[in-house]
N, C-alpha and C. Protein backbone atom coordinates (compact mmCIF):
# COMPACT_ATOMS: atom_id res chain seq x y z
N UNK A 1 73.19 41.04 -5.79
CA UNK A 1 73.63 40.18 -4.71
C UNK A 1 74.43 39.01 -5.30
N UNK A 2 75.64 38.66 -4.75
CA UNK A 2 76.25 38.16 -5.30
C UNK A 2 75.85 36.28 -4.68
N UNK A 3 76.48 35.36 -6.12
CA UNK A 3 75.84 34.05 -5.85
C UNK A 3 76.87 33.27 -5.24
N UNK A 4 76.49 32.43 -4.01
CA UNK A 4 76.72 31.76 -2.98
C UNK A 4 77.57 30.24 -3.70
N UNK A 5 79.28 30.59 -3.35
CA UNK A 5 80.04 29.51 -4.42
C UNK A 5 79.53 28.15 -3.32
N UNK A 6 79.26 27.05 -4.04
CA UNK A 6 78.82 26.27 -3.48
C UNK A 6 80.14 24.91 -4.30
N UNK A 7 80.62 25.04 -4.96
CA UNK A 7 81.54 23.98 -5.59
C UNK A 7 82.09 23.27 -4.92
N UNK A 8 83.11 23.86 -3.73
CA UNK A 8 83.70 23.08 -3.20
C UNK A 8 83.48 22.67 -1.75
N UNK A 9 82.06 22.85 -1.50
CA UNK A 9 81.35 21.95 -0.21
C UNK A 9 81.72 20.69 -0.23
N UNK A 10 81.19 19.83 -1.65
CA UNK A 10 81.34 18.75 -1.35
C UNK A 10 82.84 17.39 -0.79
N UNK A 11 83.83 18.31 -1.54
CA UNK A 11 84.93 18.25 -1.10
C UNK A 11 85.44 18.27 0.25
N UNK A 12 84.83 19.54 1.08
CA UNK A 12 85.25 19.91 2.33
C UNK A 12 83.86 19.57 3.13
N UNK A 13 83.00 18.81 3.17
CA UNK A 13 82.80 17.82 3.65
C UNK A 13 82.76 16.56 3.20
N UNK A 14 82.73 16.21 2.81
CA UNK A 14 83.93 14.69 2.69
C UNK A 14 85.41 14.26 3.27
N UNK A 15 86.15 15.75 2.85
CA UNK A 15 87.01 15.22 3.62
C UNK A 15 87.00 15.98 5.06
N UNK A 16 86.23 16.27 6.14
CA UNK A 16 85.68 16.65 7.13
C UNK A 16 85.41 15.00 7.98
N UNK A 17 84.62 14.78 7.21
CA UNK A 17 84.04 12.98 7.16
C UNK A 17 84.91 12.25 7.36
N UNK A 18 86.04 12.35 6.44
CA UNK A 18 87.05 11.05 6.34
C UNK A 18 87.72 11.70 7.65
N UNK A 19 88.10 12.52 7.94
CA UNK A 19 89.42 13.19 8.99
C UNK A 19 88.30 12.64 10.27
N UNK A 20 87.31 12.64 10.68
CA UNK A 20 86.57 12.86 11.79
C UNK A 20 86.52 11.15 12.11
N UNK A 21 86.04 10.35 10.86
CA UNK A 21 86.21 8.93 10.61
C UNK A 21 87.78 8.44 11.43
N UNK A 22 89.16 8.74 10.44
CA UNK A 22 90.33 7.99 11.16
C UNK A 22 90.69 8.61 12.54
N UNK A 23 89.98 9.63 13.04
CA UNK A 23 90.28 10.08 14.14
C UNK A 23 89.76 9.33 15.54
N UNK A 24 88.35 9.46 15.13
CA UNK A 24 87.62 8.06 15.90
C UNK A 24 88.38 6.98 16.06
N UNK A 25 88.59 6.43 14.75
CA UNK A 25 89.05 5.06 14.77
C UNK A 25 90.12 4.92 15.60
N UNK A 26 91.54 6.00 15.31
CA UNK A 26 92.93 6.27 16.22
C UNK A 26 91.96 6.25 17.64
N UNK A 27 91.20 6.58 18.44
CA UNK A 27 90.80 7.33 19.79
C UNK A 27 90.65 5.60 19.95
N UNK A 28 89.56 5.02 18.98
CA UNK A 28 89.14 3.60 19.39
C UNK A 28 90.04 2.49 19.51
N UNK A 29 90.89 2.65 18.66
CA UNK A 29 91.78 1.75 18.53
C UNK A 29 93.35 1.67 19.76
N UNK A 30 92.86 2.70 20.14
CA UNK A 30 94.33 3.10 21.22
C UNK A 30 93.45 2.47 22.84
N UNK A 31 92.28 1.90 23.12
CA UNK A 31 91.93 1.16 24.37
C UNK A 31 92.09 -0.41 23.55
N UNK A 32 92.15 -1.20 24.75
CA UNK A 32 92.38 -2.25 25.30
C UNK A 32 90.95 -2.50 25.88
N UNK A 33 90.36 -3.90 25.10
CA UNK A 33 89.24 -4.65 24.82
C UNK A 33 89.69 -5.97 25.66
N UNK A 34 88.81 -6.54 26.61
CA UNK A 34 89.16 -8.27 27.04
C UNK A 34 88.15 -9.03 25.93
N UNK A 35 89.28 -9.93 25.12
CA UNK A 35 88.49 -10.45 24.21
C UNK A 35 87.68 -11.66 24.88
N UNK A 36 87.91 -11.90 26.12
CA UNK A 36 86.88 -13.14 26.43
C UNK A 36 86.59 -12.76 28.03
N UNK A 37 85.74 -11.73 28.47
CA UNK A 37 85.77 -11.81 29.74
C UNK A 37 85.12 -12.91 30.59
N UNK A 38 86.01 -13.32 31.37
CA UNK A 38 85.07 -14.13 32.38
C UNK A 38 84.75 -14.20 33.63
N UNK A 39 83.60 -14.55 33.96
CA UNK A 39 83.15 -14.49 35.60
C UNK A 39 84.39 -14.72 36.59
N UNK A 40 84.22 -13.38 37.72
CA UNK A 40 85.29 -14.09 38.72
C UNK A 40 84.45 -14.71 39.99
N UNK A 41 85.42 -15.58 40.65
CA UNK A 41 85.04 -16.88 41.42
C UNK A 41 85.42 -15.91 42.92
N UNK A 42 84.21 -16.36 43.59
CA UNK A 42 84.16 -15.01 45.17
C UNK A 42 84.03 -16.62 45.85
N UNK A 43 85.05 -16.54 47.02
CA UNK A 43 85.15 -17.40 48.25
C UNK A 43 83.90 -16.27 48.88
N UNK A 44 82.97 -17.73 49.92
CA UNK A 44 82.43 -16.61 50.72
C UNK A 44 82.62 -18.00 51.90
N UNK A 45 83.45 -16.57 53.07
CA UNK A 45 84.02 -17.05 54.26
C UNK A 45 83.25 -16.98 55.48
N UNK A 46 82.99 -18.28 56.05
CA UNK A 46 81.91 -18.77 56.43
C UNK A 46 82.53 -18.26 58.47
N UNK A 47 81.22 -16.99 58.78
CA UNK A 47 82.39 -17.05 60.11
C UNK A 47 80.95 -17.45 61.52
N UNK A 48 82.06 -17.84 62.32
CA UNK A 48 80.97 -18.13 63.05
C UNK A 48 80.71 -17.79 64.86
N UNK A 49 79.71 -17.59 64.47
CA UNK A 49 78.49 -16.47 65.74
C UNK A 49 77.85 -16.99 66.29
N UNK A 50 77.47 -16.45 67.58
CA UNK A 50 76.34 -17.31 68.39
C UNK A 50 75.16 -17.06 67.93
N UNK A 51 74.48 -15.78 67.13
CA UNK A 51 73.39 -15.73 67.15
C UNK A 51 73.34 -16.72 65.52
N UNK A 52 74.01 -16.79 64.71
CA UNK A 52 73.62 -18.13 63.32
C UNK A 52 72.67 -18.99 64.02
N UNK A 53 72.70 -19.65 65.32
CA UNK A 53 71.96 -21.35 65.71
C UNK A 53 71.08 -20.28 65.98
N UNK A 54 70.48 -19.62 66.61
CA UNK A 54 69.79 -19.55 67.48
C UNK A 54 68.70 -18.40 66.75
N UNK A 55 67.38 -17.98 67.32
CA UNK A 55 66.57 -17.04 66.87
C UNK A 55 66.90 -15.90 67.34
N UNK A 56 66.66 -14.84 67.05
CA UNK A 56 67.24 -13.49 68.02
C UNK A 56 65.60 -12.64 67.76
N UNK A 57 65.36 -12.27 69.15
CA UNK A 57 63.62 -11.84 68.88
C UNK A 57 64.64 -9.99 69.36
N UNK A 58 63.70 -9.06 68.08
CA UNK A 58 64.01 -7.70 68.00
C UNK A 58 62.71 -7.20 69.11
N UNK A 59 63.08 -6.38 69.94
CA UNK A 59 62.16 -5.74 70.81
C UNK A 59 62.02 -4.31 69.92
N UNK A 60 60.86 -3.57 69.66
CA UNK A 60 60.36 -2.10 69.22
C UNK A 60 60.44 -1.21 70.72
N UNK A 61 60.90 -0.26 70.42
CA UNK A 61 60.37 0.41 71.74
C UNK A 61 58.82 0.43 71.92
N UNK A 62 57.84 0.48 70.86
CA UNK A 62 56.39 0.00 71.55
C UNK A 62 55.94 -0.55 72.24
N UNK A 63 56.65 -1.93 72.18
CA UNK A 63 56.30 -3.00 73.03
C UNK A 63 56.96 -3.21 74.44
N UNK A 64 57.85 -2.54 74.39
CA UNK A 64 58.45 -2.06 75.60
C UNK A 64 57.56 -2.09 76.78
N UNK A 65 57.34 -2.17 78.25
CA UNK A 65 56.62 -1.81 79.09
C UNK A 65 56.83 -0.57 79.13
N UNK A 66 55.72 -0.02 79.74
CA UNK A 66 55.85 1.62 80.16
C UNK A 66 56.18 1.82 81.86
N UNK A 67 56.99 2.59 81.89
CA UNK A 67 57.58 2.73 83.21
C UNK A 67 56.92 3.78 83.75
C-alpha cells in the first residue's frame, strides 16, 4: 500500500488561509461603516381630540343590559 504524500499540505493550507484571509478582508472592506452614529431627534406632533380632556368609560358586552 502505497504511503500517503503528505509534504505539501502545509503549503496548500496556508496558502488556502492567506487567500480565504484577503478575501474576507476585500468583502469587508468594500461596506461603508458610520464612524460616529448618532441618535435621531423624532418631533412628536401633538394633535388634538375631544376624548384627551375627558374620561371615555369602555362598555363589555357583559355589562350590557339584557334585552
Amino acid at each position: 500500500m502505497p504511503q500517503l504524500d503528505t509534504s505539501t499540505w502545509f503549503i496548500t493550507i496556508t496558502s488556502t488561509l492567506l487567500t480565504l484571509f484577503i478575501i474576507m478582508q476585500l468583502k469587508i472592506s468594500s461596506h461603508y461603516f458610520h464612524s460616529n452614529p448618532e441618535p435621531k431627534t423624532t418631533k412628536t406632533i401633538k394633535s388634538s381630540t375631544p376624548w384627551e380632556t375627558k374620561w371615555t368609560k369602555i362598555y363589555s358586552p357583559l355589562s350590557l343590559p339584557q334585552l
